[in-house]
N, C-alpha and C. Protein backbone atom coordinates (compact mmCIF):
# COMPACT_ATOMS: atom_id res chain seq x y z
N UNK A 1 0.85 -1.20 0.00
CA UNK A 1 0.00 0.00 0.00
C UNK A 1 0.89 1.25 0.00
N UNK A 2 0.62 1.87 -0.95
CA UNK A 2 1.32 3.54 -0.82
C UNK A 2 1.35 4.28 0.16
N UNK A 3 2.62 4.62 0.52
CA UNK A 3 2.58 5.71 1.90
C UNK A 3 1.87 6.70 1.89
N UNK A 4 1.28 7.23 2.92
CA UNK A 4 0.62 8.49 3.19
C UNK A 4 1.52 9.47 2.94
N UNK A 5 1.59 10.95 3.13
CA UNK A 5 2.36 12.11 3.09
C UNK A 5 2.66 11.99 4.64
N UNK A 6 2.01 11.83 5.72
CA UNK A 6 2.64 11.97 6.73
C UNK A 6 3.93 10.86 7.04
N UNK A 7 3.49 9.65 6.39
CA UNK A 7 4.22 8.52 6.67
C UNK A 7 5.75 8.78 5.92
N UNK A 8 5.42 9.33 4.45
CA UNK A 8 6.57 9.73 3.92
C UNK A 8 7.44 11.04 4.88
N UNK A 9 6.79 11.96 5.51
CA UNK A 9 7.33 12.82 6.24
C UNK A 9 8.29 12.18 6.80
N UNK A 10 7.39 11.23 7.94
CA UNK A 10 8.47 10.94 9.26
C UNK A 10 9.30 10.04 8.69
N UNK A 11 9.57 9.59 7.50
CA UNK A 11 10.59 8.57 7.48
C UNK A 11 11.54 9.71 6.66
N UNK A 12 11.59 10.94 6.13
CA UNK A 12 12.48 11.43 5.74
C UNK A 12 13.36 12.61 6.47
N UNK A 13 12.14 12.38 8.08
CA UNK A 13 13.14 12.85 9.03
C UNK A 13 13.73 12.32 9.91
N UNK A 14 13.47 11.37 9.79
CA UNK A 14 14.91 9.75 10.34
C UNK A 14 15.85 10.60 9.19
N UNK A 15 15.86 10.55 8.48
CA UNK A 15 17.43 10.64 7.63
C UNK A 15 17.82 11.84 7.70
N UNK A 16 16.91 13.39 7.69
CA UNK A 16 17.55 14.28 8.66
C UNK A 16 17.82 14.86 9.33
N UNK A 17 17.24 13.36 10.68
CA UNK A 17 17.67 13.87 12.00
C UNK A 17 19.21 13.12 11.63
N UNK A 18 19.44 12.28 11.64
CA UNK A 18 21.07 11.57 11.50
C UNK A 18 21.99 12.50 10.62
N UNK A 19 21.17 13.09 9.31
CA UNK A 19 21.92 14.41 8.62
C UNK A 19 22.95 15.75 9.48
N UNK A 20 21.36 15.75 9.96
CA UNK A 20 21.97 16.93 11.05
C UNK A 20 22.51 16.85 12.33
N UNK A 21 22.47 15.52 12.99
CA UNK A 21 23.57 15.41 13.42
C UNK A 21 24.86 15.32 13.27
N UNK A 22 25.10 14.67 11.86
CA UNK A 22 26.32 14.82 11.48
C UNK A 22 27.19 16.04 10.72
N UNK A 23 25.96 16.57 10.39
CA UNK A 23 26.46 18.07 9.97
C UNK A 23 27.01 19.04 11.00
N UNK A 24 26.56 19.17 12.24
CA UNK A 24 26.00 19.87 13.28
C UNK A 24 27.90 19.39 13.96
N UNK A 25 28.03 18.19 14.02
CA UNK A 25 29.42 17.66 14.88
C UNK A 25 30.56 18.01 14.05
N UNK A 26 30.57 18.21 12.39
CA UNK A 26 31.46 18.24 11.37
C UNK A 26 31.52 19.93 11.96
N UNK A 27 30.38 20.54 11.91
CA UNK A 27 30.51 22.21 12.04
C UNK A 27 30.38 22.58 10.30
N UNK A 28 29.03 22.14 10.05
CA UNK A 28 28.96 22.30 8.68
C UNK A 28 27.42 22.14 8.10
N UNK A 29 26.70 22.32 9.43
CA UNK A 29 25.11 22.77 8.77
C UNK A 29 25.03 23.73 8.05
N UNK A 30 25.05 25.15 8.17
CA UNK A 30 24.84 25.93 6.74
C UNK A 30 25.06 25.46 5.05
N UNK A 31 26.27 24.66 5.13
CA UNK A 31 26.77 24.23 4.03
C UNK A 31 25.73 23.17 3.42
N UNK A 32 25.55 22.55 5.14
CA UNK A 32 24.37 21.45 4.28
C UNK A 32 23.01 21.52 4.01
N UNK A 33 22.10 22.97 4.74
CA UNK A 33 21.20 23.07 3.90
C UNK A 33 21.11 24.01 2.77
N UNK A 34 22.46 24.72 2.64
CA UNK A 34 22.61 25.32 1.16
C UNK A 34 22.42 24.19 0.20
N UNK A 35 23.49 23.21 0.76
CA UNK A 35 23.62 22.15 -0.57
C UNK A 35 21.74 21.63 -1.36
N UNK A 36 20.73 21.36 0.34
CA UNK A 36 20.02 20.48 0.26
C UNK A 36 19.13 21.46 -0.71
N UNK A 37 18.96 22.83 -0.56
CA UNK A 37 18.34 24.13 -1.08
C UNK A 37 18.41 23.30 -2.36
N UNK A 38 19.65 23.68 -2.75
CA UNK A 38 19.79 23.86 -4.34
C UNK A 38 19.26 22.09 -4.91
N UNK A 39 19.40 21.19 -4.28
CA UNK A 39 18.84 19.55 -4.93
C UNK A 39 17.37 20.00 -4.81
N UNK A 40 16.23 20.40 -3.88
CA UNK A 40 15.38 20.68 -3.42
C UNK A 40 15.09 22.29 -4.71
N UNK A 41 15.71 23.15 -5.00
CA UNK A 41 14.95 23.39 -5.91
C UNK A 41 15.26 22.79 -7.54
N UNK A 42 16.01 21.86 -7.27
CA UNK A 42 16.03 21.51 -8.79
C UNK A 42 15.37 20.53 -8.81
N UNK A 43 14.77 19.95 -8.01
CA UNK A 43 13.36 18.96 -7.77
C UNK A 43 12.39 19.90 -8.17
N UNK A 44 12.17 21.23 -7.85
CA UNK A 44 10.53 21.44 -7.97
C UNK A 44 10.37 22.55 -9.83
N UNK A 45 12.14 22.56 -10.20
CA UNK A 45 12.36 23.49 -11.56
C UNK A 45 12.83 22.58 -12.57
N UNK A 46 13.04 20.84 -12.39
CA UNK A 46 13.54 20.49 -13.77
C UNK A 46 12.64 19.00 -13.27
N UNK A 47 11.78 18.88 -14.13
CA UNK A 47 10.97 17.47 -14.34
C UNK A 47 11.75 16.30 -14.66
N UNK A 48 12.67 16.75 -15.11
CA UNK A 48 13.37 15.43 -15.61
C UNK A 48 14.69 15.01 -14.46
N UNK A 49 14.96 15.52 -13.95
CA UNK A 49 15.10 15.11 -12.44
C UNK A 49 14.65 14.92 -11.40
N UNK A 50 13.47 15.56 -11.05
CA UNK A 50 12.58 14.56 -10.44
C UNK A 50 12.15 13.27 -10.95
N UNK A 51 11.94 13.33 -12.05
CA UNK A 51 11.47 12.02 -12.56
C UNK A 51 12.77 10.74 -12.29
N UNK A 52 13.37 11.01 -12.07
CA UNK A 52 15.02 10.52 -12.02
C UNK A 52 14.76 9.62 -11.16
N UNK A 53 14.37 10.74 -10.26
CA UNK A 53 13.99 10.35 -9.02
C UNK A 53 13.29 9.20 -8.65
N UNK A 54 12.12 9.84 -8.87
CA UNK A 54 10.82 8.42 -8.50
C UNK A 54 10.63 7.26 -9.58
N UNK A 55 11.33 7.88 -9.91
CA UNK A 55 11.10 6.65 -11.34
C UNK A 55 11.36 4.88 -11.08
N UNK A 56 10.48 4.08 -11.46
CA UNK A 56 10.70 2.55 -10.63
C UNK A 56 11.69 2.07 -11.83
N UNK A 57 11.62 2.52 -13.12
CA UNK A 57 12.41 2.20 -14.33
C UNK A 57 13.61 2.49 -14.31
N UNK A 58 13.94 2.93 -13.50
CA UNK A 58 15.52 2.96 -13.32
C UNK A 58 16.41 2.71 -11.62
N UNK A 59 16.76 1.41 -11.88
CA UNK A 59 16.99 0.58 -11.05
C UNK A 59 18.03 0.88 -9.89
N UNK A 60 18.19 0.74 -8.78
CA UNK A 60 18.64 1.08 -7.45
C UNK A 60 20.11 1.38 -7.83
N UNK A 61 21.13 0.67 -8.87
CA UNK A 61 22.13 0.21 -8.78
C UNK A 61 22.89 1.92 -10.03
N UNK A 62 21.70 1.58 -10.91
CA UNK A 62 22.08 2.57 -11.97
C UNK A 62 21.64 3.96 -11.81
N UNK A 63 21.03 4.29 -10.64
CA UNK A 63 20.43 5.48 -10.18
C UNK A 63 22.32 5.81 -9.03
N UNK A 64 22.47 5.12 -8.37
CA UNK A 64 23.68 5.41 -7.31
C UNK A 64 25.05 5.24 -8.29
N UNK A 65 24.93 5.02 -9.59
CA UNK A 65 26.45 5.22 -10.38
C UNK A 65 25.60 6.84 -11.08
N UNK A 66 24.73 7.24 -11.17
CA UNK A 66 24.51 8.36 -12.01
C UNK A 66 24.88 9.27 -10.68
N UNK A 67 23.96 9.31 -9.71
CA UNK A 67 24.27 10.25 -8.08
C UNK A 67 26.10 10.30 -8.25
N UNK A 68 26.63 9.60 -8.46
CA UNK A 68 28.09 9.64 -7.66
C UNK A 68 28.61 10.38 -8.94
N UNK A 69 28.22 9.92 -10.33
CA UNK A 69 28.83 11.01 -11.44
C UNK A 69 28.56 12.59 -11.48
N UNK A 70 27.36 12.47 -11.09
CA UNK A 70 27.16 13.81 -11.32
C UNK A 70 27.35 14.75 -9.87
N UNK A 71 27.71 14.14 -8.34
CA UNK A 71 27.21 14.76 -7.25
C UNK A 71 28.82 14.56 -6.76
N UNK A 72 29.73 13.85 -6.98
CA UNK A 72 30.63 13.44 -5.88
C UNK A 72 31.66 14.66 -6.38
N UNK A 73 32.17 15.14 -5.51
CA UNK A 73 33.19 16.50 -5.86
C UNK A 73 32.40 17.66 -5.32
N UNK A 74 31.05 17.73 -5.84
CA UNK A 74 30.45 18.58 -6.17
C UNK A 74 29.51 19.15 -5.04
N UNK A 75 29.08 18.45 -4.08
CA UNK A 75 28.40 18.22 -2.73
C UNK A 75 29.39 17.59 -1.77
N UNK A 76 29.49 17.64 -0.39
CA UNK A 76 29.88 17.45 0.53
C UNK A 76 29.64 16.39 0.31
N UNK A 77 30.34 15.13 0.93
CA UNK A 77 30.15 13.79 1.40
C UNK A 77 28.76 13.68 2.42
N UNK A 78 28.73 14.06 2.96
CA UNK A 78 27.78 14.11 4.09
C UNK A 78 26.29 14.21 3.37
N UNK A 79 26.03 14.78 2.17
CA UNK A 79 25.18 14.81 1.82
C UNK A 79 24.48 13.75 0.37
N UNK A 80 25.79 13.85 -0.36
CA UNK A 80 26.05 12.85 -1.35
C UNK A 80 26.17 11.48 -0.69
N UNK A 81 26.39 10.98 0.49
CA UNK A 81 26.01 9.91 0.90
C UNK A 81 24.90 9.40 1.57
N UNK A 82 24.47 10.57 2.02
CA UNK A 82 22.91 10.44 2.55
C UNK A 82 22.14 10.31 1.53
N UNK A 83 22.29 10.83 0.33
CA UNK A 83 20.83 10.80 -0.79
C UNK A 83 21.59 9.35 -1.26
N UNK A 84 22.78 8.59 -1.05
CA UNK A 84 23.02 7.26 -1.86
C UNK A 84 22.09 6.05 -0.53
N UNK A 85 22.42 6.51 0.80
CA UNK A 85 21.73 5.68 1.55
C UNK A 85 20.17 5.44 1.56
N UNK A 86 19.17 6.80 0.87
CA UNK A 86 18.31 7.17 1.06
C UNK A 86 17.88 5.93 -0.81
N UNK A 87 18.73 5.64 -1.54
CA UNK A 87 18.52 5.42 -2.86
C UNK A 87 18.60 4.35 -2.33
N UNK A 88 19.28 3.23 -1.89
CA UNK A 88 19.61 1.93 -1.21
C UNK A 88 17.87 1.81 -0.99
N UNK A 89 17.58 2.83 -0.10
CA UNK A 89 16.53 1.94 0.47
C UNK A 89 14.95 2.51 0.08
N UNK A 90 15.24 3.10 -1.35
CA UNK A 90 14.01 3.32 -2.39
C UNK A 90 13.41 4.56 -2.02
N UNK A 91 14.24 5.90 -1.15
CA UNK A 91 13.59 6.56 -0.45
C UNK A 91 14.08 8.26 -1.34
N UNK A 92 15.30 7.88 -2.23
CA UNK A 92 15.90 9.19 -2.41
C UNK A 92 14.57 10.50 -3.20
N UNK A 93 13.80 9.83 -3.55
CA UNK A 93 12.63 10.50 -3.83
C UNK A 93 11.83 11.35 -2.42
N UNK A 94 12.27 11.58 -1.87
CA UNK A 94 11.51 12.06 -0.35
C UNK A 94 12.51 13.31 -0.31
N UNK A 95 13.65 13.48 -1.46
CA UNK A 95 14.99 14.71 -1.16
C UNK A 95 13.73 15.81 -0.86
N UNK A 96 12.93 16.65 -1.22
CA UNK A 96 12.38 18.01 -0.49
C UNK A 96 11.84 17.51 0.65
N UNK A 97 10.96 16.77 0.92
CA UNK A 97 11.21 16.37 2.26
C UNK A 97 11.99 16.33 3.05
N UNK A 98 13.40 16.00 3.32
CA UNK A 98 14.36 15.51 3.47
C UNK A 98 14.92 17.15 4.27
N UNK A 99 15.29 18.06 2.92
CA UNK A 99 15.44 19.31 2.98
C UNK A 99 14.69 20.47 4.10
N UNK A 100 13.54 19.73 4.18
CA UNK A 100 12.15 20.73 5.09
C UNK A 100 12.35 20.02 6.55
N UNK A 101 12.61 19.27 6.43
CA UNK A 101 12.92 18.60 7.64
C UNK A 101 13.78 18.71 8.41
N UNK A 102 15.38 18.48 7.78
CA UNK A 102 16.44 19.57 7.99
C UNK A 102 16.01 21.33 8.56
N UNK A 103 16.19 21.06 7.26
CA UNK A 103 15.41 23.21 7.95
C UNK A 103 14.87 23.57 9.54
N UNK A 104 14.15 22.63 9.43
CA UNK A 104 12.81 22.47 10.98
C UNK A 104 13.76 22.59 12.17
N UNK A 105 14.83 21.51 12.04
CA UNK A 105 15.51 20.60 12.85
C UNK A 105 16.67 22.14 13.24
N UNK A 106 17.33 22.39 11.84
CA UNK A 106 18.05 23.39 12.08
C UNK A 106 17.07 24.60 13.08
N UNK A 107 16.21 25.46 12.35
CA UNK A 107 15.61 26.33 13.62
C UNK A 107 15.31 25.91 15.00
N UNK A 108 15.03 24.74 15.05
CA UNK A 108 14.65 24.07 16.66
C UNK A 108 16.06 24.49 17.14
N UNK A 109 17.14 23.81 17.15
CA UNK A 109 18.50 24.11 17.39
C UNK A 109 19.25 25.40 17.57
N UNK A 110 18.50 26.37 16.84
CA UNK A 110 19.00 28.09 17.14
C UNK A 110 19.01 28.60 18.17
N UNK A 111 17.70 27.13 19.13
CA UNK A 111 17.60 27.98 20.47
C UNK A 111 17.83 27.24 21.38
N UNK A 112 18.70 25.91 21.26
CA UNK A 112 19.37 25.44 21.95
C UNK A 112 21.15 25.39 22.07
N UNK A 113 21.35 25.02 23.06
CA UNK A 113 23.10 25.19 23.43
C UNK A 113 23.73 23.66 23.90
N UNK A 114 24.53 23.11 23.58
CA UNK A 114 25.40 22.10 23.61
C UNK A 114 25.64 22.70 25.22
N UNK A 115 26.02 21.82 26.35
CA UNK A 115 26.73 21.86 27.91
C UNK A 115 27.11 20.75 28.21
N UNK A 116 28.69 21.01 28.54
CA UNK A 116 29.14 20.17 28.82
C UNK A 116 29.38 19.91 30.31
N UNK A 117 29.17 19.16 31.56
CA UNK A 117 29.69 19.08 32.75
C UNK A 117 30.43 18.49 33.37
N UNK A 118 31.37 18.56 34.02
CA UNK A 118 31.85 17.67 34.42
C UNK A 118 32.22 18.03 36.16
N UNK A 119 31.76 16.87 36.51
CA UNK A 119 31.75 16.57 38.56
C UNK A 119 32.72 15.26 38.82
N UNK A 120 32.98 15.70 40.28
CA UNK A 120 33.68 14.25 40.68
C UNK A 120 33.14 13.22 41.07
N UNK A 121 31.81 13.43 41.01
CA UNK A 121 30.28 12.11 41.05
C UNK A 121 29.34 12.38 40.58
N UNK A 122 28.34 11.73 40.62
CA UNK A 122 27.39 11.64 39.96
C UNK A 122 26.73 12.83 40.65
N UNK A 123 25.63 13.11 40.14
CA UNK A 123 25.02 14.16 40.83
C UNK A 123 23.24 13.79 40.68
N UNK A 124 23.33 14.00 41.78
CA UNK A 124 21.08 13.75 41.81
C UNK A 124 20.49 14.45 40.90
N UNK A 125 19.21 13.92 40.70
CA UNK A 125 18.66 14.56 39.64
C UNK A 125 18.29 16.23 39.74
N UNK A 126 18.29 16.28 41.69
CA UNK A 126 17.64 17.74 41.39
C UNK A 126 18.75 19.03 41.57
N UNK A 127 19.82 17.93 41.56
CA UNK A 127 21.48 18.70 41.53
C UNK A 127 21.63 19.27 39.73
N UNK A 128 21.34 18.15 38.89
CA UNK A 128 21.17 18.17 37.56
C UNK A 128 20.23 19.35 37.17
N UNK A 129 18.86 19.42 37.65
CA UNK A 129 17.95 20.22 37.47
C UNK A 129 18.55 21.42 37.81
N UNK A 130 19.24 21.78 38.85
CA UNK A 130 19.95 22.98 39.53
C UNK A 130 20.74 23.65 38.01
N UNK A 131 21.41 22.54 38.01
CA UNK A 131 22.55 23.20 36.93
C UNK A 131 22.59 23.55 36.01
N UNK A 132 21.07 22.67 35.15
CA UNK A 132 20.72 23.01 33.48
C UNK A 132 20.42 24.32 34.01
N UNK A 133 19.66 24.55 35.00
CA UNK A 133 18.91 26.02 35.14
C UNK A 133 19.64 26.97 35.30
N UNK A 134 20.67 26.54 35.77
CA UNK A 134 22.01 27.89 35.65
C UNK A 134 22.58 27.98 34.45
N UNK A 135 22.67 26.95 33.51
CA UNK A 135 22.69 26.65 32.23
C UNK A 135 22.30 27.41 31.24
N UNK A 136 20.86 27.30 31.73
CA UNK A 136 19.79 28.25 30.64
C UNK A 136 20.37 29.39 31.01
N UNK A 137 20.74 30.39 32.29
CA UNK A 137 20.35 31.31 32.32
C UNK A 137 21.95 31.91 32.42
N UNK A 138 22.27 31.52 31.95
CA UNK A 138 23.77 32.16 31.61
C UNK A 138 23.84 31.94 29.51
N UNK A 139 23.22 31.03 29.45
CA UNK A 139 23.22 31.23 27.90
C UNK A 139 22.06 32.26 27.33
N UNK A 140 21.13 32.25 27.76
CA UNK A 140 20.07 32.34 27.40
C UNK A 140 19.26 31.50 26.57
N UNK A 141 19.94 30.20 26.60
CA UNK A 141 19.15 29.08 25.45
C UNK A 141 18.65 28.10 26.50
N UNK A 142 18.08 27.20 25.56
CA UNK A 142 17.93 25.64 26.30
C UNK A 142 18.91 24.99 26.33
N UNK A 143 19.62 24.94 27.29
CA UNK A 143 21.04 23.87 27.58
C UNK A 143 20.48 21.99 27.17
N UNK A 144 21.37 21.55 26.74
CA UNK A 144 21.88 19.71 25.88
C UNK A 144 22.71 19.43 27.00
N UNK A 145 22.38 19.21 27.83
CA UNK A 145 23.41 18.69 28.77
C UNK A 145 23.88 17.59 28.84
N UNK A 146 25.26 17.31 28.61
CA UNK A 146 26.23 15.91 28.70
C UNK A 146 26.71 16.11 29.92
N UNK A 147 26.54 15.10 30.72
CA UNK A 147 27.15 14.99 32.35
C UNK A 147 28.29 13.75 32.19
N UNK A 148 29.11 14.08 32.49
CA UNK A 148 30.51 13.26 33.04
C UNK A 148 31.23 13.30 34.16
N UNK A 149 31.42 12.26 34.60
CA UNK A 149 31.86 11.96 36.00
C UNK A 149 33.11 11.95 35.39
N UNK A 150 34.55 13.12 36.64
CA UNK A 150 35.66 13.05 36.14
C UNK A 150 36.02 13.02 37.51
N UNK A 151 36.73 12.16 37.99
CA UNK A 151 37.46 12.04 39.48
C UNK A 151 38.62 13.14 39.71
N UNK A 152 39.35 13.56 38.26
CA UNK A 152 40.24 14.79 38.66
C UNK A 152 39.48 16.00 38.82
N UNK A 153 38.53 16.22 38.63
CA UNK A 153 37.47 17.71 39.18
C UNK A 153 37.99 17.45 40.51
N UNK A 154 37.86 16.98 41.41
CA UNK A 154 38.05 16.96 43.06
C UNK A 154 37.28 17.90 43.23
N UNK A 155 36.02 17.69 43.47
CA UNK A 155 34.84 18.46 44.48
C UNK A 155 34.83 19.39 43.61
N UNK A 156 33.30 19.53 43.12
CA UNK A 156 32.64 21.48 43.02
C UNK A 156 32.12 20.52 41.69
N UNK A 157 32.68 21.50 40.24
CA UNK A 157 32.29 20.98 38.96
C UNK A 157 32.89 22.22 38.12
N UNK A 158 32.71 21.54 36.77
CA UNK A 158 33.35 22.33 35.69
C UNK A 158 32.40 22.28 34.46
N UNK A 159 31.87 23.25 34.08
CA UNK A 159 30.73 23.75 32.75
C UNK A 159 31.27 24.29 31.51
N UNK A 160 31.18 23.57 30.71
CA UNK A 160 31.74 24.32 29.06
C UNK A 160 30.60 24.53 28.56
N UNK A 161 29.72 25.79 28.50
CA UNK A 161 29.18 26.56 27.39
C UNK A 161 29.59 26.97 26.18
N UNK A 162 29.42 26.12 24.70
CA UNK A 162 30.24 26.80 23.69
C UNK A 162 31.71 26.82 24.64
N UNK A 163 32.05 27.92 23.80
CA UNK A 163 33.35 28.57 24.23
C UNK A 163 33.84 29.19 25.08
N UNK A 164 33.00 29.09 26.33
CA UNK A 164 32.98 29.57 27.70
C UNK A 164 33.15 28.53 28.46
N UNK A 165 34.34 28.71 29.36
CA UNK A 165 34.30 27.80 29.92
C UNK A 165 34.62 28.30 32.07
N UNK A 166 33.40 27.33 32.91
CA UNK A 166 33.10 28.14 34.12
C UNK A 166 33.64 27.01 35.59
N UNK A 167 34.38 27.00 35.94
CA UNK A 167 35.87 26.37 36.37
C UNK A 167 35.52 26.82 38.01
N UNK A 168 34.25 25.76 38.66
CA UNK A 168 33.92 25.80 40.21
C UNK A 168 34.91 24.59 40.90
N UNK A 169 35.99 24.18 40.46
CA UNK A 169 36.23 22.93 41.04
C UNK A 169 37.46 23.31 42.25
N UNK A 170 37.38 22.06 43.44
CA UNK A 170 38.51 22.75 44.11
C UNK A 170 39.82 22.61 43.30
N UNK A 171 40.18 22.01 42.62
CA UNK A 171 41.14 21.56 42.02
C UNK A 171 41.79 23.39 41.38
N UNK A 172 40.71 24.15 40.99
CA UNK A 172 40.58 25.39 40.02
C UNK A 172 41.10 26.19 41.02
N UNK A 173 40.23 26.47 42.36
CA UNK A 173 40.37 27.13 43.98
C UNK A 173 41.82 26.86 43.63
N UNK A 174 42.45 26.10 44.13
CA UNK A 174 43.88 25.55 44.54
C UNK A 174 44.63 26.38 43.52
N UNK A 175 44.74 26.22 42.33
CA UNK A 175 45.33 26.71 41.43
C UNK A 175 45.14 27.95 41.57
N UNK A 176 44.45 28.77 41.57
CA UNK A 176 44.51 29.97 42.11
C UNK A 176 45.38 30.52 42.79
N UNK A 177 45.07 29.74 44.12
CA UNK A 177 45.80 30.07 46.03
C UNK A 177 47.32 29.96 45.40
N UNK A 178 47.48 28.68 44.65
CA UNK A 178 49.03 28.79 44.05
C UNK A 178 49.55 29.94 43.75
N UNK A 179 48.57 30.09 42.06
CA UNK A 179 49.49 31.21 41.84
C UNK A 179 49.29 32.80 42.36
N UNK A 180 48.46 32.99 43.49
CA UNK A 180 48.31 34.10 44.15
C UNK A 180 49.51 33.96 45.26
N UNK A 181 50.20 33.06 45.54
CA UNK A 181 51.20 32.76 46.29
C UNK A 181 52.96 32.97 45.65
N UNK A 182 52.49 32.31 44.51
CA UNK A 182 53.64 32.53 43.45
C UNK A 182 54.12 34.02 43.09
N UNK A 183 52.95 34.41 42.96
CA UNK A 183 52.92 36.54 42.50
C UNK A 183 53.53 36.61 43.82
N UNK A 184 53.19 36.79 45.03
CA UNK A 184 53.59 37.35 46.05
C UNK A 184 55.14 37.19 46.35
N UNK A 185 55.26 35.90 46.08
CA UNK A 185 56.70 34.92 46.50
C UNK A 185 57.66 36.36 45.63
N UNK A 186 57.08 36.42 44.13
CA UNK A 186 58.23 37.45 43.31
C UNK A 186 57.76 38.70 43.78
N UNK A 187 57.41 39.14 44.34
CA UNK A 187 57.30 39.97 44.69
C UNK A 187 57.85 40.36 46.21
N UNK A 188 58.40 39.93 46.95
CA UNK A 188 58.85 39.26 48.31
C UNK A 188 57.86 39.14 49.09
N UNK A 189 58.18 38.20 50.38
CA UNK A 189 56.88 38.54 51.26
C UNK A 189 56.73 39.79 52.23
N UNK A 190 55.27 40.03 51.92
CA UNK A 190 54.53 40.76 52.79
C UNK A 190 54.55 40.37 54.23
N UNK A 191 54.99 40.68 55.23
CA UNK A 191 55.02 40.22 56.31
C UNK A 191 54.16 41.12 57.47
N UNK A 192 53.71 41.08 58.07
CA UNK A 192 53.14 41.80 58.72
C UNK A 192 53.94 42.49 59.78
N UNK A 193 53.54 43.59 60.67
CA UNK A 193 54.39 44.14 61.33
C UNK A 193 54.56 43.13 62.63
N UNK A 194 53.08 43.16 63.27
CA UNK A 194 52.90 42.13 64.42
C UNK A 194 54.07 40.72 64.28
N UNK A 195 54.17 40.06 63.35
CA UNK A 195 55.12 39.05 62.93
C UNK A 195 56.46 39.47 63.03
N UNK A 196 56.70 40.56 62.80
CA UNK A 196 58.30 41.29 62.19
C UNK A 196 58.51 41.23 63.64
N UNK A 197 57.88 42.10 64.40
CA UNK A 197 57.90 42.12 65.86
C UNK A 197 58.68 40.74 66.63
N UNK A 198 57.10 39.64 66.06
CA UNK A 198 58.22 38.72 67.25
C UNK A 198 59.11 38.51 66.86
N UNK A 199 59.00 38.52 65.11
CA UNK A 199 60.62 37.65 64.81
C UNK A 199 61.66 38.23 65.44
N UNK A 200 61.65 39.36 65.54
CA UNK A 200 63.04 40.59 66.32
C UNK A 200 62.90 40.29 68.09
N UNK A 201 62.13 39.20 68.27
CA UNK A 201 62.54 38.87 69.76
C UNK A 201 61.65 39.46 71.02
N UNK A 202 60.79 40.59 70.44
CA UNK A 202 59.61 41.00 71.30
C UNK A 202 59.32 40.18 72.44
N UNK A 203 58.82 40.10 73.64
CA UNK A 203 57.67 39.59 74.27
C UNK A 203 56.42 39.63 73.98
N UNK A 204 55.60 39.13 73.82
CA UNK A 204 53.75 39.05 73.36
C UNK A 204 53.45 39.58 74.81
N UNK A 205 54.20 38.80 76.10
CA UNK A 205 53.44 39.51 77.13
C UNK A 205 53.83 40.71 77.77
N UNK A 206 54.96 41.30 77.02
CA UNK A 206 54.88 42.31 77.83
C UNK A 206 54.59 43.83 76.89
C-alpha cells in the first residue's frame, strides 16, 4: 500500500535527524542546507530530475552510479552519501522532504546550546535540574546537557558553554591560592608588622 504524506514525512526525518547530526558535529550545517536548497529546488524546476527520481524504471544500482557522477566532488560527502543511503533503500525521492525537515531541525537548534559538565560524582537529579537552570540562564538558550563523572574535578564541577568555559572545582580554587602565592613569593613577602615584631625577639606579654 502507498505511503501516506505523513508517513513519507516521518521517514524522511529519520534521515535528517542523522543528517543533522552529522552536519552539526562536522561544524557544517549551513553548508548542508545550502547544498540540500539547491537539490530541493532543482526537484521542484527540472521534471526530468525529479522524474530521475521516483522513477521505478531505473533501477537502485544505476540510479547510485549516475548520483556519484554527477554529485561526488560537487556536494559534501555528508550529503552525497545520505541521498546514496536514502537510494539503497528506495527513499531518495523524499529529497524536499528531506530538505524541510532539515530546515525544521536546524531552527529548533538556534535555540538550543550544547553543555558540557563535568563533577567528581554523579550528581542527583535535582542537583542536575539545579545546573541546566544555571545553564539556561547564563546562555540564554535551552542547555543539551552531557554529564561526566571526572574524578580529577576533586569536588565542586566544571561547565563548558560553547566557548565559555566556568571552572567551580577545588582543584581550580587551589590553582589559584598557588598562583596568588607565586605573584607574592616574586614579589617578596609581605610580612606583617605584628610578625616582624616577634621575629626581632619582642615579648607578646609584655
Amino acid at each position: 500500500m502507498p505511503e501516506t504524506l505523513v508517513e513519507q514525512l516521518e521517514v524522511a526525518d529519520v534521515y535528517a535527524a542523522a543528517l543533522f547530526d552529522l552536519a552539526r558535529e562536522a561544524r557544517v550545517v549551513d553548508t548542508v542546507r545550502n547544498e540540500l536548497e539547491e537539490l530541493a529546488r532543482l526537484v521542484q524546476t527540472d521534471p526530468a530530475w525529479a522524474a530521475f527520481l521516483r522513477s521505478g524504471a531505473v533501477d537502485t544500482l544505476s540510479r547510485r552510479l549516475s548520483l556519484e557522477r554527477m554529485f561526488r566532488g560537487r556536494l559534501s560527502d555528508l550529503v552525497l552519501d545520505t541521498l546514496q543511503v536514502m537510494n539503497d533503500h528506495g527513499r531518495v525521492h523524499l529529497l524536499a522532504a528531506l530538505h524541510r525537515d532539515f530546515v525544521l531541525r536546524q531552527e529548533r537548534a538556534a535555540g538550543e546550546v550544547e553543555v558540557t559538565v563535568h563533577t567528581a560524582v554523579p550528581l542527583s537529579p535535582a542537583q542536575q535540574d539545579e545546573i541546566t537552570r544555571l545553564a539556561a540562564e547564563l546562555s540564554g538558550k535551552h542547555p543539551l546537557v552531557t554529564w561526566n563523572v571526572d574524578p580529577d574535578v576533586i569536588g565542586g564541577l566544571v561547565m563548558q558553554i560553547e566557548e565559555f568555559r566556568f571552572d567551580c572545582s577545588l582543584r581550580r580554587q587551589l590553582q589559584m591560592a598557588r598562583a596568588g602565592l607565586l605573584e607574592r613569593s616574586s614579589r617578596g613577602l609581605d610580612i606583617p608588622v605584628e610578625t616582624a615584631s616577634l621575629d626581632a625577639g619582642e615579648n607578646p606579654a609584655g
